[in-house]
C-alpha atoms as a PDB file:
ATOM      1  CA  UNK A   1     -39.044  20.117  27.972  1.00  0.00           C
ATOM      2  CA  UNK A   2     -36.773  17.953  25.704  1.00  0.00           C
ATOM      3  CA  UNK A   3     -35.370  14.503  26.616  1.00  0.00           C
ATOM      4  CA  UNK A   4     -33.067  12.026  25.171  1.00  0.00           C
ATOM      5  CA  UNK A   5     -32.700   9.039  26.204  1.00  0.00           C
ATOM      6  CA  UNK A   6     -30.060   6.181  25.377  1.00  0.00           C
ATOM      7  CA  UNK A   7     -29.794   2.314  27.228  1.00  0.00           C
ATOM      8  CA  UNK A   8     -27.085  -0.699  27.819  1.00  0.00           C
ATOM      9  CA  UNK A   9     -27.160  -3.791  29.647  1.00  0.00           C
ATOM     10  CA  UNK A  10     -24.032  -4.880  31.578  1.00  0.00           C
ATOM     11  CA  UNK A  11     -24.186  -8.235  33.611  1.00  0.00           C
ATOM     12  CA  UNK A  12     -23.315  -8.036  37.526  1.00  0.00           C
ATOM     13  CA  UNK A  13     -22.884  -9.925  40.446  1.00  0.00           C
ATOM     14  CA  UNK A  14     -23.693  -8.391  43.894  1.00  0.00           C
ATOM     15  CA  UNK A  15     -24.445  -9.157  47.639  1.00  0.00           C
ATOM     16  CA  UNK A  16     -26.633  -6.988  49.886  1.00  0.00           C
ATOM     17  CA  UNK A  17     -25.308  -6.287  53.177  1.00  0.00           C
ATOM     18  CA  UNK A  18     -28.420  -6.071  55.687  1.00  0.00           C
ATOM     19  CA  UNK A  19     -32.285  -7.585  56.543  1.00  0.00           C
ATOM     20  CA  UNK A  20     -32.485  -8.375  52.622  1.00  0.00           C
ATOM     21  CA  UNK A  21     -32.820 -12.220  53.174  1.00  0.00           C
ATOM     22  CA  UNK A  22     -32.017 -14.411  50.208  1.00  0.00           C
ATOM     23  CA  UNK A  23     -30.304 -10.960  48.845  1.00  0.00           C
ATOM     24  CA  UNK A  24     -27.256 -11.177  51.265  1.00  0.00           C
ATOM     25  CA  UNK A  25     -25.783 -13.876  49.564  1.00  0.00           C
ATOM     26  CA  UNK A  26     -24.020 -13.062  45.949  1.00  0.00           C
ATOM     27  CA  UNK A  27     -26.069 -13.546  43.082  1.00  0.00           C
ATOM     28  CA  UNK A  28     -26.568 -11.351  39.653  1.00  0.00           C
ATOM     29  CA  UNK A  29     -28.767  -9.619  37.690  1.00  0.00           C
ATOM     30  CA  UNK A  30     -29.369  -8.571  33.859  1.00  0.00           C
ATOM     31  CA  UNK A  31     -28.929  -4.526  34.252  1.00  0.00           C
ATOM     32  CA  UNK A  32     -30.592  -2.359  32.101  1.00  0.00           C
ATOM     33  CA  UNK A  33     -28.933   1.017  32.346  1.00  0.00           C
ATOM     34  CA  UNK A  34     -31.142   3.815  31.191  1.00  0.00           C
ATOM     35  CA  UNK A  35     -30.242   7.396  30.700  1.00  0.00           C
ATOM     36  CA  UNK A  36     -32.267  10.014  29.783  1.00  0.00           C
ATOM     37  CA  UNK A  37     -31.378  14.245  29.662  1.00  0.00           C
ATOM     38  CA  UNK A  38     -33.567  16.972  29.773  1.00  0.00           C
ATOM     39  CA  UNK A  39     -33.083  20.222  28.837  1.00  0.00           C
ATOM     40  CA  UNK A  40     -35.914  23.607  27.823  1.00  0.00           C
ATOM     41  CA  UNK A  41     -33.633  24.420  24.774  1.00  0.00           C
ATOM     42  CA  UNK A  42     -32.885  23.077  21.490  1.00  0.00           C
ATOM     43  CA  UNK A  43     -29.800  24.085  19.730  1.00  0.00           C
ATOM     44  CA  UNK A  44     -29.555  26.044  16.486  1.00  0.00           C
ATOM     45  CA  UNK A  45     -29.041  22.189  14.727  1.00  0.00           C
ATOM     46  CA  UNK A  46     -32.245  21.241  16.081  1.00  0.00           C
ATOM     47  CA  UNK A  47     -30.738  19.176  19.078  1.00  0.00           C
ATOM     48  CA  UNK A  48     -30.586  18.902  22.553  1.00  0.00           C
ATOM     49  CA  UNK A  49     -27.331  17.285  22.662  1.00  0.00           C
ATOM     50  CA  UNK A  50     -25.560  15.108  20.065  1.00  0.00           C
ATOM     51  CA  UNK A  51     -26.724  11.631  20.860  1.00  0.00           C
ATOM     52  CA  UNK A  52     -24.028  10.133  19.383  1.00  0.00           C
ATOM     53  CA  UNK A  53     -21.826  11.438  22.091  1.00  0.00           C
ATOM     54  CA  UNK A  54     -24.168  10.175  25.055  1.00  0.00           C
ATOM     55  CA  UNK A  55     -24.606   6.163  23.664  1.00  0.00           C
ATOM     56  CA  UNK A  56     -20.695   5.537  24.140  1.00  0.00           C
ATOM     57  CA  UNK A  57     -20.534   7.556  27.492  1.00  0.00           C
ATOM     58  CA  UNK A  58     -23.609   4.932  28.419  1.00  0.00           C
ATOM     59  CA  UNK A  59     -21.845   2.361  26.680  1.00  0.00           C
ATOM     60  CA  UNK A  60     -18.697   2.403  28.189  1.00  0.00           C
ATOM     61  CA  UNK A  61     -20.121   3.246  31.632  1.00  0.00           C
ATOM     62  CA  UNK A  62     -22.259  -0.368  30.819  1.00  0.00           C
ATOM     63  CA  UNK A  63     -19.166  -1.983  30.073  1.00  0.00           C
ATOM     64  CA  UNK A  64     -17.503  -1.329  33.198  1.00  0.00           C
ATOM     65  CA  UNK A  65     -19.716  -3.154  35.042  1.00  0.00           C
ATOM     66  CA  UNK A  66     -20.395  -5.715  32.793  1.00  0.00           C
ATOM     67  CA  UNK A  67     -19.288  -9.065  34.389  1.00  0.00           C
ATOM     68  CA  UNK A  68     -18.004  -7.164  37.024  1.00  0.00           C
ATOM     69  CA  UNK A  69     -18.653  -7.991  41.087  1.00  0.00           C
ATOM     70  CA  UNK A  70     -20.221  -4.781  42.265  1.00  0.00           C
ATOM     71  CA  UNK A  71     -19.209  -4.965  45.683  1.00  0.00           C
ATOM     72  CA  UNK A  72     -15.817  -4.654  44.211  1.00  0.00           C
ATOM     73  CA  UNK A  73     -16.067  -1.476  41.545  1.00  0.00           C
ATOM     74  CA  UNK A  74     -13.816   1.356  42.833  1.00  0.00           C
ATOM     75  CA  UNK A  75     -16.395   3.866  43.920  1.00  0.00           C
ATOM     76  CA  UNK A  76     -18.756   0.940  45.273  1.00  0.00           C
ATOM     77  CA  UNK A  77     -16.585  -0.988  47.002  1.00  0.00           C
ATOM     78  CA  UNK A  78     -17.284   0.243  50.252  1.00  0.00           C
ATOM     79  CA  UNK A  79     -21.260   0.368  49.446  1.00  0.00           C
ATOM     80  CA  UNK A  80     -24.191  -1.872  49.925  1.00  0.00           C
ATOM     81  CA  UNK A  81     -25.090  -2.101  46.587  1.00  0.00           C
ATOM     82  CA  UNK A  82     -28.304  -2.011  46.549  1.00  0.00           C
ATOM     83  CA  UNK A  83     -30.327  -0.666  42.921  1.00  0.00           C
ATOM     84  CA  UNK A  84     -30.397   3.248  44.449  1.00  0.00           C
ATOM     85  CA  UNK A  85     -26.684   3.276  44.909  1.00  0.00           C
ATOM     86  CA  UNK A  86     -25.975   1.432  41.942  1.00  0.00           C
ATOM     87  CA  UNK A  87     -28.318   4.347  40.276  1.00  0.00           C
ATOM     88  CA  UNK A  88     -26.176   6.891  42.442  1.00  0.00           C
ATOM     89  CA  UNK A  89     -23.033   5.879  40.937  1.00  0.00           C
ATOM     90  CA  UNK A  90     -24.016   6.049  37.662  1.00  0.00           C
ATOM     91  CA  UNK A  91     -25.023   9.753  37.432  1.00  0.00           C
ATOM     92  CA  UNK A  92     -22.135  10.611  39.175  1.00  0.00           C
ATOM     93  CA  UNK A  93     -20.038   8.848  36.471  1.00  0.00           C
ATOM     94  CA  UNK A  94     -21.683  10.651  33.868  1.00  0.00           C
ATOM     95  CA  UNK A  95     -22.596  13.956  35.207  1.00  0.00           C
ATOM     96  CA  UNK A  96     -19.280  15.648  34.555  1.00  0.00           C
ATOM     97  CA  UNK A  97     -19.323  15.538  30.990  1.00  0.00           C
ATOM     98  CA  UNK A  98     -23.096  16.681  30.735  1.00  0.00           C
ATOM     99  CA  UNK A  99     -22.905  19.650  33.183  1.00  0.00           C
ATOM    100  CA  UNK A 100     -22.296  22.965  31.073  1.00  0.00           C
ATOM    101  CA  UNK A 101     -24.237  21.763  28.114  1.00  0.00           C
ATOM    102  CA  UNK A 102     -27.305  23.541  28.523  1.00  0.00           C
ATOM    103  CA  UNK A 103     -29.141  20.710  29.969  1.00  0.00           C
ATOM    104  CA  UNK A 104     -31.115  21.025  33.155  1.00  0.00           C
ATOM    105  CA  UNK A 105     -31.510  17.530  34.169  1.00  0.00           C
ATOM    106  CA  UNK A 106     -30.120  13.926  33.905  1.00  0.00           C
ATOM    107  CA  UNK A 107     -31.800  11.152  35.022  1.00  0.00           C
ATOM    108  CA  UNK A 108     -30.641   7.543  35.563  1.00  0.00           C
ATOM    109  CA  UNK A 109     -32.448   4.116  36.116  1.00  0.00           C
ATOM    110  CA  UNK A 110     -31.109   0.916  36.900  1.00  0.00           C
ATOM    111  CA  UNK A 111     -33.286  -2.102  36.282  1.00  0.00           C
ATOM    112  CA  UNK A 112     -32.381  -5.573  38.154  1.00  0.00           C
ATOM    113  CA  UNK A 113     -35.168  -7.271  36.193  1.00  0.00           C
ATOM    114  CA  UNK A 114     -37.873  -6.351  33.501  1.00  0.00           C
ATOM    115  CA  UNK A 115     -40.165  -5.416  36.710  1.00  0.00           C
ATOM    116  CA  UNK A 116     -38.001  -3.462  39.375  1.00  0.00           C
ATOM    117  CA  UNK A 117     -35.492  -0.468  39.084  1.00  0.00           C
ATOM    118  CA  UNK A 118     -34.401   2.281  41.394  1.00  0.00           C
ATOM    119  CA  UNK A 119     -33.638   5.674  39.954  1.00  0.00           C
ATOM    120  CA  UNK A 120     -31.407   8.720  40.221  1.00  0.00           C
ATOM    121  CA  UNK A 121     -32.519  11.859  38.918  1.00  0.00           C
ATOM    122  CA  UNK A 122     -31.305  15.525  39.488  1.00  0.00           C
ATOM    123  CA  UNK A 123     -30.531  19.093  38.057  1.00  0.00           C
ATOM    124  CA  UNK A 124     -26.781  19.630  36.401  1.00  0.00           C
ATOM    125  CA  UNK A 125     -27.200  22.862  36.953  1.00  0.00           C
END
């Protein structure tokens, strides 16, 4: 199996709706958005797919968020926004443009801080 893997930060605010004490009320975080994809099959240039075409898909996906409320990002709006669905809405955003490229997996983690992050990963198959 091949990987590649590209990252961003974004700055976000966020409240947790829920038994997540201190959590419920808004506050931010630092994210670190990591991407990686997986795939068995290199192609005849000796790549698994052209990095330079993931970094700004990661980068502009970062900068969508960055200094952005989460609770009120279209497609989050109605969410708890917790790391998982944070995660969640991340591979959906970049799914699309990775399915049909002979890749069998993406996989995307969303760090609040140096020590925690939820993750995301499944098949684009």
């Amino acid at each position: 199996m091949y990987e590649i893997y590209v990252a961003a930060q974004f700055e976000a605010a966020h409240r947790l709706v829920g038994d997540f004490g201190p959590a419920t009320r808004m506050h931010g975080h630092t994210y670190t958005l990591e991407v990686l994809v997986r795939g068995e099959r290199l192609k005849e240039d000796g790549t698994l797919y052209d990095i330079g075409r993931l970094r700004p898909a990661v980068d502009g996906l970062a900068a969508s968020l960055h200094y952005r409320d989460l609770n009120e990002v279209p497609g989050l709006e109605d969410a708890n926004t917790t790391a998982e669905v944070v995660a969640r809405h991340c591979w959906e955003k970049l799914a699309p443009d990775l399915r049909n490229q002979d890749l069998d997996t993406l996989v995307v983690r969303v760090w609040e801080s140096p020590q925690v992050y939820a993750a995301r990963e499944d098949r684009l198959g």
